[in-house]
Protein backbone atom coordinates (compact mmCIF):
# COMPACT_ATOMS: atom_id res chain seq x y z
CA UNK A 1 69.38 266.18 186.17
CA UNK A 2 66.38 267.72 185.03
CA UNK A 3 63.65 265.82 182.95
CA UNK A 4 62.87 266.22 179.69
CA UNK A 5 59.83 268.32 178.13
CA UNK A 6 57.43 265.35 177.73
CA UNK A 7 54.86 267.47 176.33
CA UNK A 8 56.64 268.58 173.98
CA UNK A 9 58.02 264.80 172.53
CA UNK A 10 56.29 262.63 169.93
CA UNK A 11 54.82 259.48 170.64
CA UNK A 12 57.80 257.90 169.18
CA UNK A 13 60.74 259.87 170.93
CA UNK A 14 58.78 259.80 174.53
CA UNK A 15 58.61 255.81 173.72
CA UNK A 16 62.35 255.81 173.07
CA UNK A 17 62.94 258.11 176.16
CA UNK A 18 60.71 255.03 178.25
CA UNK A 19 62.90 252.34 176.87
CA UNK A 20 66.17 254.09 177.69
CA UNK A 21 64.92 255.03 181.09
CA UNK A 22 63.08 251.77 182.26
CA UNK A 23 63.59 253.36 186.41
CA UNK A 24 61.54 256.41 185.14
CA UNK A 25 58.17 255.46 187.01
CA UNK A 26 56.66 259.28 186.70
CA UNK A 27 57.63 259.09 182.80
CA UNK A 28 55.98 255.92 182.58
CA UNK A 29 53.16 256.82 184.01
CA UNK A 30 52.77 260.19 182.18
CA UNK A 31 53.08 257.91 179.03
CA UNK A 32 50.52 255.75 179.48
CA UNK A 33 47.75 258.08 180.20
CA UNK A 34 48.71 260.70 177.47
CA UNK A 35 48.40 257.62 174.61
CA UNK A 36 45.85 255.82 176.62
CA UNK A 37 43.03 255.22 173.92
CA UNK A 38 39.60 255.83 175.68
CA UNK A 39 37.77 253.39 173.32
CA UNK A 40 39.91 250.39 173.89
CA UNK A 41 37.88 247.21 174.37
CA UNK A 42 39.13 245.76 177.73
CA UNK A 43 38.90 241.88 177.64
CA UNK A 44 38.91 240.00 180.50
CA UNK A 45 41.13 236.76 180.84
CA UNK A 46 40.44 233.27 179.86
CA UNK A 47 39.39 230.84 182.16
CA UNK A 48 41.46 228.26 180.20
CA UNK A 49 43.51 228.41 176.61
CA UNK A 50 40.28 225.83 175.80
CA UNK A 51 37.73 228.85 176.39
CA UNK A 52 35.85 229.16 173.44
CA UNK A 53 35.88 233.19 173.89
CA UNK A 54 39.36 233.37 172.97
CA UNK A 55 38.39 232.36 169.60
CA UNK A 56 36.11 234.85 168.98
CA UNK A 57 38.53 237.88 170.45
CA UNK A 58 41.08 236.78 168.20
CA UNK A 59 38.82 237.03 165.23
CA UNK A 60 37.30 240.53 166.34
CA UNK A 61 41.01 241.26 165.96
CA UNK A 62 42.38 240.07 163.01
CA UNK A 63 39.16 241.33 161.00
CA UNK A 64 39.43 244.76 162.74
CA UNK A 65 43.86 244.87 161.66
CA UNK A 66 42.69 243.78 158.41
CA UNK A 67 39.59 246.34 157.83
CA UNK A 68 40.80 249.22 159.73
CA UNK A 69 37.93 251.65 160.18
């Protein structure tokens, strides 16, 4: 079976293809670095749920969904 043209597919449809084809590790992989954004902040873990920088993460977040640039 031959694959489909990924190129050619919306973000939407190539997300749908994904789901339906969960095996599809080249698909997968295609996806991910064609709607990669490059200026996503990377966080790194907590330490603990207690860690005082999850507080402020989750506020950079919800004031950044609520005032979208």
């Amino acid at each position: 079976m031959s694959k489909p043209d990924f190129a050619a597919m919306t973000r939407s449809q190539f997300r749908q293809y994904i789901l339906e084809h969960r095996e599809d590790d080249e698909a997968f992989s295609i996806y991910v670095e064609r709607f990669k954004n490059p200026d996503a902040k990377v966080y790194p873990p907590p330490k603990s749920l207690d860690d005082p920088e999850i507080d402020i993460i989750l506020r950079e977040h919800l004031e950044q969904r609520h005032n979208p640039a």
